[in-house]
N, C-alpha and C. Protein backbone atom coordinates (compact mmCIF):
# COMPACT_ATOMS: atom_id res chain seq x y z
N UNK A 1 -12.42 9.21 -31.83
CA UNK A 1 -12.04 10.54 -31.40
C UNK A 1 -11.02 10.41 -30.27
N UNK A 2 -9.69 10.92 -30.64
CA UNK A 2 -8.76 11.27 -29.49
C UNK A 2 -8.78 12.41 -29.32
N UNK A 3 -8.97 13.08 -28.06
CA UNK A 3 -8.66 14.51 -27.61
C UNK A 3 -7.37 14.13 -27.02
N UNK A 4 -6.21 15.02 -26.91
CA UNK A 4 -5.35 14.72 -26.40
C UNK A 4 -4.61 16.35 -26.01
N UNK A 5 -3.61 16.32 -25.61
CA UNK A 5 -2.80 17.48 -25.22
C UNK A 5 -1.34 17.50 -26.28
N UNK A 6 -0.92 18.22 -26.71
CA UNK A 6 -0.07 17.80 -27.32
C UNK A 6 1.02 19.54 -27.28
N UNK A 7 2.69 19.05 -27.20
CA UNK A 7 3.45 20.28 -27.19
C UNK A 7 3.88 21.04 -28.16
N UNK A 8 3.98 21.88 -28.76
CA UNK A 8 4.06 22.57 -29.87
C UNK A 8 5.52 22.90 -29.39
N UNK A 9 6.53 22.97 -30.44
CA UNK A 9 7.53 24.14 -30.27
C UNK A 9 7.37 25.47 -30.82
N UNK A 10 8.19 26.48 -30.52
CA UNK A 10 7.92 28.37 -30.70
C UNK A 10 8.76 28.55 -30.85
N UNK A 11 9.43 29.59 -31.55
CA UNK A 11 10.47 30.38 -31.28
C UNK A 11 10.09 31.00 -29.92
N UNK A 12 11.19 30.94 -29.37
CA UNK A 12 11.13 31.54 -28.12
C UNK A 12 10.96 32.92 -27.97
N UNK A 13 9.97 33.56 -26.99
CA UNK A 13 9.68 35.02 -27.05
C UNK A 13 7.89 35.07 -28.32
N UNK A 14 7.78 33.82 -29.15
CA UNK A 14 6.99 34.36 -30.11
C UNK A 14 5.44 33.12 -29.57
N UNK A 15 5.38 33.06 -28.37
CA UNK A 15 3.87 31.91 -27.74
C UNK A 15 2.98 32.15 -28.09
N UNK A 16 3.26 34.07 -27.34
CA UNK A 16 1.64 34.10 -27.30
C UNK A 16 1.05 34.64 -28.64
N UNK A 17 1.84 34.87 -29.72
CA UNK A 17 1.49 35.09 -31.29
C UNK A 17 1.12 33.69 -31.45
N UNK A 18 1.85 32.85 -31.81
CA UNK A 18 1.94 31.30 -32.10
C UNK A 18 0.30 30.59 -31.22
N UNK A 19 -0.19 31.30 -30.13
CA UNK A 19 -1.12 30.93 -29.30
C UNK A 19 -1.98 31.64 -29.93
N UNK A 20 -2.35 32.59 -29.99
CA UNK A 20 -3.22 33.38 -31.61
C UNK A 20 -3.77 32.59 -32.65
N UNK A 21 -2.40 32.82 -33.63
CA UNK A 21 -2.57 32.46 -34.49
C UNK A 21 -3.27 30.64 -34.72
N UNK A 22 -2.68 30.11 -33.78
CA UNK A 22 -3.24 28.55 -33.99
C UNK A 22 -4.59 28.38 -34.05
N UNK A 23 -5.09 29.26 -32.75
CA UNK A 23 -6.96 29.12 -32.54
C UNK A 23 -7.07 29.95 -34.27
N UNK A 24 -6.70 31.17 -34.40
CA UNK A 24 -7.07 32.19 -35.61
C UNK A 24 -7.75 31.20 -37.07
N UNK A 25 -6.19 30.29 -36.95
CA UNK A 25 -6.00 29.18 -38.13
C UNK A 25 -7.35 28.43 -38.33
N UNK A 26 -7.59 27.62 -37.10
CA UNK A 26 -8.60 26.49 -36.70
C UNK A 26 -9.40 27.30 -37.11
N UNK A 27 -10.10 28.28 -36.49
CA UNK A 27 -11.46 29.12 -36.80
C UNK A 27 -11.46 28.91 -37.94
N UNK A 28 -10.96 29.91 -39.07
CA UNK A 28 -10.99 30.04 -40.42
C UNK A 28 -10.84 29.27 -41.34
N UNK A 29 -10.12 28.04 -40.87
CA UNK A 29 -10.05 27.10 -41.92
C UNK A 29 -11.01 25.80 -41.25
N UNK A 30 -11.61 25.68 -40.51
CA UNK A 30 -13.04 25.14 -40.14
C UNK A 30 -12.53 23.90 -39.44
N UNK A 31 -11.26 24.36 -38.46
CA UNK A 31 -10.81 23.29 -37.70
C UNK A 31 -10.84 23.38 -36.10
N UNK A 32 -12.56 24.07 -35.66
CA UNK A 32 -12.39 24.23 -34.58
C UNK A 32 -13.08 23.20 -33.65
N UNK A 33 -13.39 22.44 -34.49
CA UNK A 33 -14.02 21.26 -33.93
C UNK A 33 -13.10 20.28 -33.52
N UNK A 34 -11.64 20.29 -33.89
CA UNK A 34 -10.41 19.52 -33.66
C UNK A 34 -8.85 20.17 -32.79
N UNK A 35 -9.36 21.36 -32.97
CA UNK A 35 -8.37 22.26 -32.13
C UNK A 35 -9.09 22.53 -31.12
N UNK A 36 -8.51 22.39 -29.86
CA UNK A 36 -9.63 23.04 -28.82
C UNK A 36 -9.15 24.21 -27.70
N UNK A 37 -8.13 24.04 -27.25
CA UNK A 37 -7.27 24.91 -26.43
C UNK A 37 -5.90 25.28 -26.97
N UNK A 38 -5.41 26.20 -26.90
CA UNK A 38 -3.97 26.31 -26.56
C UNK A 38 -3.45 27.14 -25.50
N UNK A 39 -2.60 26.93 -25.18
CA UNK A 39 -2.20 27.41 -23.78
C UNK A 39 -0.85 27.44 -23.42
N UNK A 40 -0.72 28.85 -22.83
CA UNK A 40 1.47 29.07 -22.72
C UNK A 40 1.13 29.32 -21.58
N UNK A 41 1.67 28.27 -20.54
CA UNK A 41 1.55 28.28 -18.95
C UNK A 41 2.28 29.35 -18.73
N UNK A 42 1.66 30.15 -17.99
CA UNK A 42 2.89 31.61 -17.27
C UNK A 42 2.36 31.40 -15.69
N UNK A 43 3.46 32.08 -14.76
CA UNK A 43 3.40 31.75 -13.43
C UNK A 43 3.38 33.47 -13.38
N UNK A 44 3.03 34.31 -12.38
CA UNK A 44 3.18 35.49 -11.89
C UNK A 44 4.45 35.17 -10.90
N UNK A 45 5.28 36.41 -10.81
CA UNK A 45 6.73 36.32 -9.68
C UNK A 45 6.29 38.37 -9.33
N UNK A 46 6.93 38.26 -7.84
CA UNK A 46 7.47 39.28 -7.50
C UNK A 46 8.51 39.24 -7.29
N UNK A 47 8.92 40.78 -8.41
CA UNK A 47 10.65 41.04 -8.75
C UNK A 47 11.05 42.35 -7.66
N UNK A 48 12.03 42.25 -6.82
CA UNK A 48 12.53 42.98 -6.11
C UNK A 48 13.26 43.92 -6.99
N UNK A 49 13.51 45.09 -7.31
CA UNK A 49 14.38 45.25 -7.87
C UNK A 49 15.22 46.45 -6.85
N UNK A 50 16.70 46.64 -7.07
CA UNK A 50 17.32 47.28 -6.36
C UNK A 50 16.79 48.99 -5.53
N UNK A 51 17.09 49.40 -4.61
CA UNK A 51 16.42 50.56 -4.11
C UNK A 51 15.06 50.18 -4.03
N UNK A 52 14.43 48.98 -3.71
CA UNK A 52 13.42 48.62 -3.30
C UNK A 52 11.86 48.39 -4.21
N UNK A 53 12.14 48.77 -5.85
CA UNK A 53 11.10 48.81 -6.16
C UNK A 53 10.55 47.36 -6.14
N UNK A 54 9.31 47.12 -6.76
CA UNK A 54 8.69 46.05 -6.31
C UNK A 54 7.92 45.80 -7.71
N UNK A 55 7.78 44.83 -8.68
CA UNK A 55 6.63 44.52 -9.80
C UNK A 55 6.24 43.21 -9.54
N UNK A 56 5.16 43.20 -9.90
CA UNK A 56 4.64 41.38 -10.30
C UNK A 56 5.02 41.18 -11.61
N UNK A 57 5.85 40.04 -12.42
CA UNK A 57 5.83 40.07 -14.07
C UNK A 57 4.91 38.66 -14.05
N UNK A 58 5.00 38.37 -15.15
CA UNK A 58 4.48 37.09 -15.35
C UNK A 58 5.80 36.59 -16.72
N UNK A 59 6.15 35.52 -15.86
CA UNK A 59 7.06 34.44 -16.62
C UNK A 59 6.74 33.55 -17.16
N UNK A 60 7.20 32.96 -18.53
CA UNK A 60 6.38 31.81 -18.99
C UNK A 60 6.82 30.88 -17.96
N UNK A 61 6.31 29.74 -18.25
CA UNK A 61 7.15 28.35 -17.55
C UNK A 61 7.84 27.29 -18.63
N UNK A 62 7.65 27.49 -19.82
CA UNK A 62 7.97 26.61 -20.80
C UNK A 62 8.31 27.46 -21.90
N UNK A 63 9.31 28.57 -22.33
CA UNK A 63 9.73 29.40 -22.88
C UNK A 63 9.93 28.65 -24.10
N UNK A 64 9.15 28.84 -25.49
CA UNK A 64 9.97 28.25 -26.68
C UNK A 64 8.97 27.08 -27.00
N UNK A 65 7.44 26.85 -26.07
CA UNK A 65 6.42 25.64 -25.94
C UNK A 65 5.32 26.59 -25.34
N UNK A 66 4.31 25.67 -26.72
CA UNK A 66 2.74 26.20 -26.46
C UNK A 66 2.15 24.46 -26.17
N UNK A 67 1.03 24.61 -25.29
CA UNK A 67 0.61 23.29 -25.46
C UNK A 67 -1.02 23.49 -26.19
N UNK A 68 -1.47 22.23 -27.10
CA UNK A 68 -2.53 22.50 -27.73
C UNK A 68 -2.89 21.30 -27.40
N UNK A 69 -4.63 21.58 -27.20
CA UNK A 69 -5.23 20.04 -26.88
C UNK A 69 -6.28 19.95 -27.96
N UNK A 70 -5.78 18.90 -28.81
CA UNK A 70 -6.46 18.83 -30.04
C UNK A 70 -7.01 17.28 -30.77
N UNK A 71 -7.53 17.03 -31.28
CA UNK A 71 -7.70 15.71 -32.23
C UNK A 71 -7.51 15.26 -32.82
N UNK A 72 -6.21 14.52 -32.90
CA UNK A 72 -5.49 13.97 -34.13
C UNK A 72 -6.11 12.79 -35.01
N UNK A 73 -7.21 12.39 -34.12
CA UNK A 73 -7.80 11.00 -34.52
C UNK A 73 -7.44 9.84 -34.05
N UNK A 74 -7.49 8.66 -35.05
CA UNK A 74 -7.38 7.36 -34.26
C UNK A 74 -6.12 7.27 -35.11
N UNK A 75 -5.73 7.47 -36.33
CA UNK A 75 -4.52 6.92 -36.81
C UNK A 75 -3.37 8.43 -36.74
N UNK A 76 -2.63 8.41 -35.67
CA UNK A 76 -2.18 9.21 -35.37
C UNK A 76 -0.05 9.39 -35.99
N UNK A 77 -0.49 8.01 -36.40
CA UNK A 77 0.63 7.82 -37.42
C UNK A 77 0.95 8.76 -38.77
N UNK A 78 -0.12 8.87 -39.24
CA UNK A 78 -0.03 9.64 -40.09
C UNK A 78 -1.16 11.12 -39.65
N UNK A 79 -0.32 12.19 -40.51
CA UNK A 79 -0.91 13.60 -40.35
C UNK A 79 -1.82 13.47 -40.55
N UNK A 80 -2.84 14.46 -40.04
CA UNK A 80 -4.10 15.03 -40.50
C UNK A 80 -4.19 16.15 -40.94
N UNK A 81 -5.59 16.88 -41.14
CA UNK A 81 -6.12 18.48 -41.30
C UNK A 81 -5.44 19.15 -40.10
N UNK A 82 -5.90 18.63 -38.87
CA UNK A 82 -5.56 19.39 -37.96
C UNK A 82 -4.04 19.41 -37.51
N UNK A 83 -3.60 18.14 -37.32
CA UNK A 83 -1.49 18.43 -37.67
C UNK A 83 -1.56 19.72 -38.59
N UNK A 84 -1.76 19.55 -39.65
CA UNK A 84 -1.14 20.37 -40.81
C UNK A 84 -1.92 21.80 -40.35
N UNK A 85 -2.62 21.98 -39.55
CA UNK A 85 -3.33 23.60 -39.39
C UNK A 85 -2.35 23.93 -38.15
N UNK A 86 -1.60 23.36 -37.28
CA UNK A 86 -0.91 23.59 -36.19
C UNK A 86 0.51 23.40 -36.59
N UNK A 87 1.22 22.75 -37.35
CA UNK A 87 2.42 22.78 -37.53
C UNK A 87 2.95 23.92 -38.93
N UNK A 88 1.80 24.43 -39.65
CA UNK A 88 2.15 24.96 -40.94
C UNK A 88 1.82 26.70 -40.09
N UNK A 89 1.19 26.54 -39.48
CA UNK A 89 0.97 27.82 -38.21
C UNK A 89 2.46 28.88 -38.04
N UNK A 90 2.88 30.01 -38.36
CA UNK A 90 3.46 30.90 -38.15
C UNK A 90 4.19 30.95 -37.11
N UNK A 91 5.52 30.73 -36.70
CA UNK A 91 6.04 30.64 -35.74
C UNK A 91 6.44 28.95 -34.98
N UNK A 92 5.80 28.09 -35.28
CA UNK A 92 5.49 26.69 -34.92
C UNK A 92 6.71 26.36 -35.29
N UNK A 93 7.96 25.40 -34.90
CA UNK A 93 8.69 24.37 -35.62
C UNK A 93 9.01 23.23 -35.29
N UNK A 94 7.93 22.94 -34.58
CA UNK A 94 7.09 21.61 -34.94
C UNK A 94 6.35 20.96 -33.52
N UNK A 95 6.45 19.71 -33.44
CA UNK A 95 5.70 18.88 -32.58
C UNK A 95 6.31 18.15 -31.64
N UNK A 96 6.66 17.84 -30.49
CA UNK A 96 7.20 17.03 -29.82
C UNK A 96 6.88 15.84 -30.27
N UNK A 97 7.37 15.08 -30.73
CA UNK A 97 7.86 13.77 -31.06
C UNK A 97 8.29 13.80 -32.39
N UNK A 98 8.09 12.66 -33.73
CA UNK A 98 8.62 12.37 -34.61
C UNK A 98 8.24 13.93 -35.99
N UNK A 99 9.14 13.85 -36.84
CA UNK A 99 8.55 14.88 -37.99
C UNK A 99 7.19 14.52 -38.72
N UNK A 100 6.78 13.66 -38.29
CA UNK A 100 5.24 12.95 -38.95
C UNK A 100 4.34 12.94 -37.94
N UNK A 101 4.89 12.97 -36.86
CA UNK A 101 4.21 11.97 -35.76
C UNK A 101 4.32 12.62 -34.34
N UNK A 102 3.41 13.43 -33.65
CA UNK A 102 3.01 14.18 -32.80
C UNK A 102 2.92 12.87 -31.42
N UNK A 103 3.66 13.23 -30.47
CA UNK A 103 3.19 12.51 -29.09
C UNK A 103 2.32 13.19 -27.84
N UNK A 104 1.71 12.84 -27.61
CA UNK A 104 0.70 13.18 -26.82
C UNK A 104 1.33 13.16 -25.56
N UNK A 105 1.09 14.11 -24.82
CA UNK A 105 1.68 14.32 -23.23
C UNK A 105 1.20 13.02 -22.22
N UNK A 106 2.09 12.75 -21.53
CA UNK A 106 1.61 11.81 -20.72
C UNK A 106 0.31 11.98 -19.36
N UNK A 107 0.00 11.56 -18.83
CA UNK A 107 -0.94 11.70 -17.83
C UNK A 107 -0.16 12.71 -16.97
N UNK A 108 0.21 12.07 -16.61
CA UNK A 108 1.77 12.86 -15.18
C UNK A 108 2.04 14.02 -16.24
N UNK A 109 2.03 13.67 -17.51
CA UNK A 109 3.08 15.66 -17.61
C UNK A 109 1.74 16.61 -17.77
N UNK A 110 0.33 16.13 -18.30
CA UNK A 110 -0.85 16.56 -18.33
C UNK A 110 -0.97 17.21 -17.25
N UNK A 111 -0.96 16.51 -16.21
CA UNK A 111 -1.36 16.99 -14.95
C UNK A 111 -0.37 18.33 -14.65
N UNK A 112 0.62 17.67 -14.78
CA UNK A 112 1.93 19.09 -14.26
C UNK A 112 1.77 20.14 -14.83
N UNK A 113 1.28 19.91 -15.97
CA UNK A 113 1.67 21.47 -17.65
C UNK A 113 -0.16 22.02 -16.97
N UNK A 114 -1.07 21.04 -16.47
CA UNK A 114 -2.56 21.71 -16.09
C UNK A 114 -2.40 22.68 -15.02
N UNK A 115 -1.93 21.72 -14.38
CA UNK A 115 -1.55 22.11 -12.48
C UNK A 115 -1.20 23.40 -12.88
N UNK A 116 -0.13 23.84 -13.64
CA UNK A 116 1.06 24.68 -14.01
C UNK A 116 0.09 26.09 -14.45
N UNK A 117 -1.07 26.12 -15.01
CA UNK A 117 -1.47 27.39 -15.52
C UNK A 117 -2.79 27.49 -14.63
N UNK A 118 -2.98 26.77 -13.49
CA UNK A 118 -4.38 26.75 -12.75
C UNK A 118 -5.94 26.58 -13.51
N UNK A 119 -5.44 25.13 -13.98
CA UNK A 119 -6.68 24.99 -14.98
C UNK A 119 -7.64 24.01 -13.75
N UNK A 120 -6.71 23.51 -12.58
CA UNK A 120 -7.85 23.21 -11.83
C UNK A 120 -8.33 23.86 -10.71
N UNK A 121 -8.16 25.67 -10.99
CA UNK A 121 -8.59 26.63 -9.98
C UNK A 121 -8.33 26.90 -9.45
N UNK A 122 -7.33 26.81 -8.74
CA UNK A 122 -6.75 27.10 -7.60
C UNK A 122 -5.51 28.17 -8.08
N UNK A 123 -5.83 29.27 -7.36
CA UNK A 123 -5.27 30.40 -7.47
C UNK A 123 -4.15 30.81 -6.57
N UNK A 124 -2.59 30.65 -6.74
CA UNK A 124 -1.29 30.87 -6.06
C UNK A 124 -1.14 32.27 -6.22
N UNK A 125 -0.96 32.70 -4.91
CA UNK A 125 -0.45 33.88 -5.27
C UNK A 125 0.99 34.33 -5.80
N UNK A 126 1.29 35.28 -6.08
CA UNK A 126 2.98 35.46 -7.06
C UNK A 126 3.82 35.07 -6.17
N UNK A 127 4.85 34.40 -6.94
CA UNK A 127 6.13 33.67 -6.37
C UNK A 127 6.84 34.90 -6.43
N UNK A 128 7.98 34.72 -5.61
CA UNK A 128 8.86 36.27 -5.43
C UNK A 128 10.15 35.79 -5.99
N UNK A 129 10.60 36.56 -7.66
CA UNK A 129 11.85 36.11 -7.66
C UNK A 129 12.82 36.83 -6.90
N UNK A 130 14.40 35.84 -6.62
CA UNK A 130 15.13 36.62 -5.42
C UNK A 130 16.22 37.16 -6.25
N UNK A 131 16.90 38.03 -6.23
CA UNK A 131 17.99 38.82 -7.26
C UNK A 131 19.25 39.01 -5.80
N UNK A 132 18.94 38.27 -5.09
CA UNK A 132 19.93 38.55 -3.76
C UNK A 132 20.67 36.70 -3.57
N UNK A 133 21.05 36.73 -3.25
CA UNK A 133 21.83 35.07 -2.24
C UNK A 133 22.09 35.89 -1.18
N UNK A 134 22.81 34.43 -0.57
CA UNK A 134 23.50 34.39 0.85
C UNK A 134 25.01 34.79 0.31
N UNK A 135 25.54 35.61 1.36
CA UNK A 135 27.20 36.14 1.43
C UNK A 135 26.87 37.02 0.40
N UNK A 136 25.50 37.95 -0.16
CA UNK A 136 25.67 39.15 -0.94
C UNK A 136 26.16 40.29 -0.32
N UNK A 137 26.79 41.15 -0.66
CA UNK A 137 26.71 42.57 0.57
C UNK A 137 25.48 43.60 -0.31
N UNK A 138 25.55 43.92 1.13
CA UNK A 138 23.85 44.76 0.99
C UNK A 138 24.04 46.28 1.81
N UNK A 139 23.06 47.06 1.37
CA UNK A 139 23.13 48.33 2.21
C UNK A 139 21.44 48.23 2.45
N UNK A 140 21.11 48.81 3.47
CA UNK A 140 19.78 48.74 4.03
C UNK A 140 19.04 50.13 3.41
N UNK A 141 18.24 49.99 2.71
CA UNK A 141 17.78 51.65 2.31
C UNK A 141 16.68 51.76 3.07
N UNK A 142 16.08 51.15 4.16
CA UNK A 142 15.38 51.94 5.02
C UNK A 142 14.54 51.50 5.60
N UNK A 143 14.26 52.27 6.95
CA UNK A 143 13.99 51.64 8.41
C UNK A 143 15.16 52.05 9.67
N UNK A 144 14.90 51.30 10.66
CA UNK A 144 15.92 51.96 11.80
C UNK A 144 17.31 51.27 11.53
N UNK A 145 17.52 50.62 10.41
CA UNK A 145 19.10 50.47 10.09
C UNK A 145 19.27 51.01 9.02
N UNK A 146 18.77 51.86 8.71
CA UNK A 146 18.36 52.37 7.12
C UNK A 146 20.48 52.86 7.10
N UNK A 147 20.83 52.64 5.38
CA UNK A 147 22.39 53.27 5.55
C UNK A 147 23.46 52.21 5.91
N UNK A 148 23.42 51.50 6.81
CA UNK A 148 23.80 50.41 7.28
C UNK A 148 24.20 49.39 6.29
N UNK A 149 25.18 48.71 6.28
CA UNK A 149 25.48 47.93 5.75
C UNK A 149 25.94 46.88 5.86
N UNK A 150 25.71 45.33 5.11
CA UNK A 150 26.02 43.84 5.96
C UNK A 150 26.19 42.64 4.75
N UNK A 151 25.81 41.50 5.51
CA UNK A 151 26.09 40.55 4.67
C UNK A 151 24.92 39.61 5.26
N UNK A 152 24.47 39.17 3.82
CA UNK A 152 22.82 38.25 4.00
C UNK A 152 23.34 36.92 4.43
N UNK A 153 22.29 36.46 5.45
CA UNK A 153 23.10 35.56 5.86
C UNK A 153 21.81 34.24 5.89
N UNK A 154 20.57 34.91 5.22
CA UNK A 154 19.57 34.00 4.92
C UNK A 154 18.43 34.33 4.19
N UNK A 155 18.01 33.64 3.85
CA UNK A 155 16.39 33.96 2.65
C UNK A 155 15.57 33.43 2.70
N UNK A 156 14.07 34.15 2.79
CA UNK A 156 13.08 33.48 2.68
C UNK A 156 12.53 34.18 1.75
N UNK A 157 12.16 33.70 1.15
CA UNK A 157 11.69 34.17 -0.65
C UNK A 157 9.90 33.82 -0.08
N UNK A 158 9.94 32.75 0.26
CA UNK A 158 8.32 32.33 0.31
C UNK A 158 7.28 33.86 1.14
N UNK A 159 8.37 34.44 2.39
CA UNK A 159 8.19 35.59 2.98
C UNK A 159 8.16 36.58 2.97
N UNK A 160 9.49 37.13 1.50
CA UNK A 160 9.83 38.35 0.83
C UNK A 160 10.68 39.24 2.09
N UNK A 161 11.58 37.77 2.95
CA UNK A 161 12.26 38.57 3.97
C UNK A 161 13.53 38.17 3.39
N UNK A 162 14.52 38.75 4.50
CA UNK A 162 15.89 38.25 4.29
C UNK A 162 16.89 38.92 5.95
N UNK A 163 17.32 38.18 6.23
CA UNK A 163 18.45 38.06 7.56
C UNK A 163 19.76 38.74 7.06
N UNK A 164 20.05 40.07 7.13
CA UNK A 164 21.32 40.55 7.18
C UNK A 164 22.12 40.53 8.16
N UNK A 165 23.57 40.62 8.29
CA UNK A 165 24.23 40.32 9.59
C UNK A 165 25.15 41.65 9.54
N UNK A 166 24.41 42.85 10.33
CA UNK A 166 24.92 44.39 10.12
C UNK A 166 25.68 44.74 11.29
N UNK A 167 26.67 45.81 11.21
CA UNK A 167 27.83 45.89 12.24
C UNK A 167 27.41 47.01 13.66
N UNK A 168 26.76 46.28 14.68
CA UNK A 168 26.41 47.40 15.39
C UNK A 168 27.07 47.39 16.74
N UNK A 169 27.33 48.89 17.24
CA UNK A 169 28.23 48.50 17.91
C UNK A 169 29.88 47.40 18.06
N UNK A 170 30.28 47.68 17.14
CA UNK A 170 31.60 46.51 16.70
C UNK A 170 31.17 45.32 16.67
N UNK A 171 30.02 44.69 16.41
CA UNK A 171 29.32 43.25 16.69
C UNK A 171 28.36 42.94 15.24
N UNK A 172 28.50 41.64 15.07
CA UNK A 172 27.41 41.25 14.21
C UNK A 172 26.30 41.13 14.36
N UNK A 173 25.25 41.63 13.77
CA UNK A 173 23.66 41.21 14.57
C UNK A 173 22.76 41.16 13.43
N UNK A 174 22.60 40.25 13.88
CA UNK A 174 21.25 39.02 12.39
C UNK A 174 19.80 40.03 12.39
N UNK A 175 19.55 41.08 11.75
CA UNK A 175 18.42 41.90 11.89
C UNK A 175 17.41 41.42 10.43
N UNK A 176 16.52 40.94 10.65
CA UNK A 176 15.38 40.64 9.41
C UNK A 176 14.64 41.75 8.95
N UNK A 177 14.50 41.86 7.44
CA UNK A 177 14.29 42.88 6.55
C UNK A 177 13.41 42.40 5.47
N UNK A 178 12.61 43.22 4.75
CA UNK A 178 11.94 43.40 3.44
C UNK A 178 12.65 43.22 2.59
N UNK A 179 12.69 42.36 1.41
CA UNK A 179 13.14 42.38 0.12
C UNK A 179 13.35 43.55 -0.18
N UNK A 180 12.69 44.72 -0.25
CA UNK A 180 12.08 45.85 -0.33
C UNK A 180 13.39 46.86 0.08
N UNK A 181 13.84 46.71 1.11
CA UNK A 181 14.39 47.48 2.36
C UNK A 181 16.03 47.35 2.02
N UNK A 182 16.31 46.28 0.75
CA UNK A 182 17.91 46.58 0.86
C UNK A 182 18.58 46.55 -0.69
N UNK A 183 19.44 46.97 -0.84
CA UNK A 183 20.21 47.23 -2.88
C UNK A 183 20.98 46.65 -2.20
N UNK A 184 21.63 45.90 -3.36
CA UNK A 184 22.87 45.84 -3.35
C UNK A 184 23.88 46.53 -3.10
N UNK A 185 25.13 46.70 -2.93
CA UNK A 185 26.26 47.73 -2.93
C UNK A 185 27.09 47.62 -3.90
């Protein structure tokens, strides 16, 4: 008995069908004793979006890849039941490694693709994607520079802040803000 992890390809956009259907397959065709997980790592992000709104989405991390941890057996050279219930699977086009011949994730990428969906518990809170850089121009929609307008002159994404450099008094002045707090212009 090998249990192993192994990467599926997807059409991209079609995982979490392809993540369905694979367990669906196994069930019904009495391969659940050899299929055991599948899994489309997604990360949660907070998206700023202009005029301040704010969502959490959830992004895959491997767009176009499901990973399945399954039992190919000992002669892994040649297909099995369970290859053929995961690659003949709806959406699937095919296996990371050879057209016969499925490779098993390494320790190190095991760990990363585990790490990656918090299969060892540990719960991150949402990453913030940034839709801003440095040298963007910005208008402040609100607070006591609310109207105001500048040029970002730093980011902290980990903080959901950002350093504009706004014209006050004929002078530049580095004032820190909410993701939240500025659109574009």
């Amino acid at each position: 008995m090998s249990i192993e992890w192994y990467a599926v390809h997807t059409y991209v956009g079609h995982e979490d069908k392809v993540r369905e259907n694979v367990m669906h397959r196994a069930r019904s065709l009495g391969m659940a004793d050899k299929v055991y997980q599948v899994i489309v790592p997604t990360e949660e992000t907070m998206e700023h979006r202009d005029g301040g709104a704010q969502e959490i989405v959830k992004r895959k991390l491997f767009p176009g890849y499901v990973f399945v941890q399954m039992d190919l057996g000992d002669n892994i050279d040649e297909p099995n039941e369970a290859w053929e219930v995961v690659r003949n699977t709806p959406g699937v086009t095919g296996f990371v490694g050879t057209a016969t011949r499925a490779v098993p994730l390494s320790i190190e990428e095991e760990a990363r693709m585990l790490g990656s969906v918090g299969i060892s518990g540990a719960k991150e809170k949402p990453k913030v994607a940034v839709s801003f850089s440095v040298g963007d121009m910005v208008e402040v929609t609100a607070g006591p520079f609310a109207e105001f307008t500048g040029v970002i002159s730093d980011l902290d994404p980990d903080k959901a802040k950002v350093k504009v450099l706004v014209s006050i008094f004929g002078r530049e002045t580095p004032v820190e803000l909410d993701f939240s707090q500025i659109s574009r212009t």
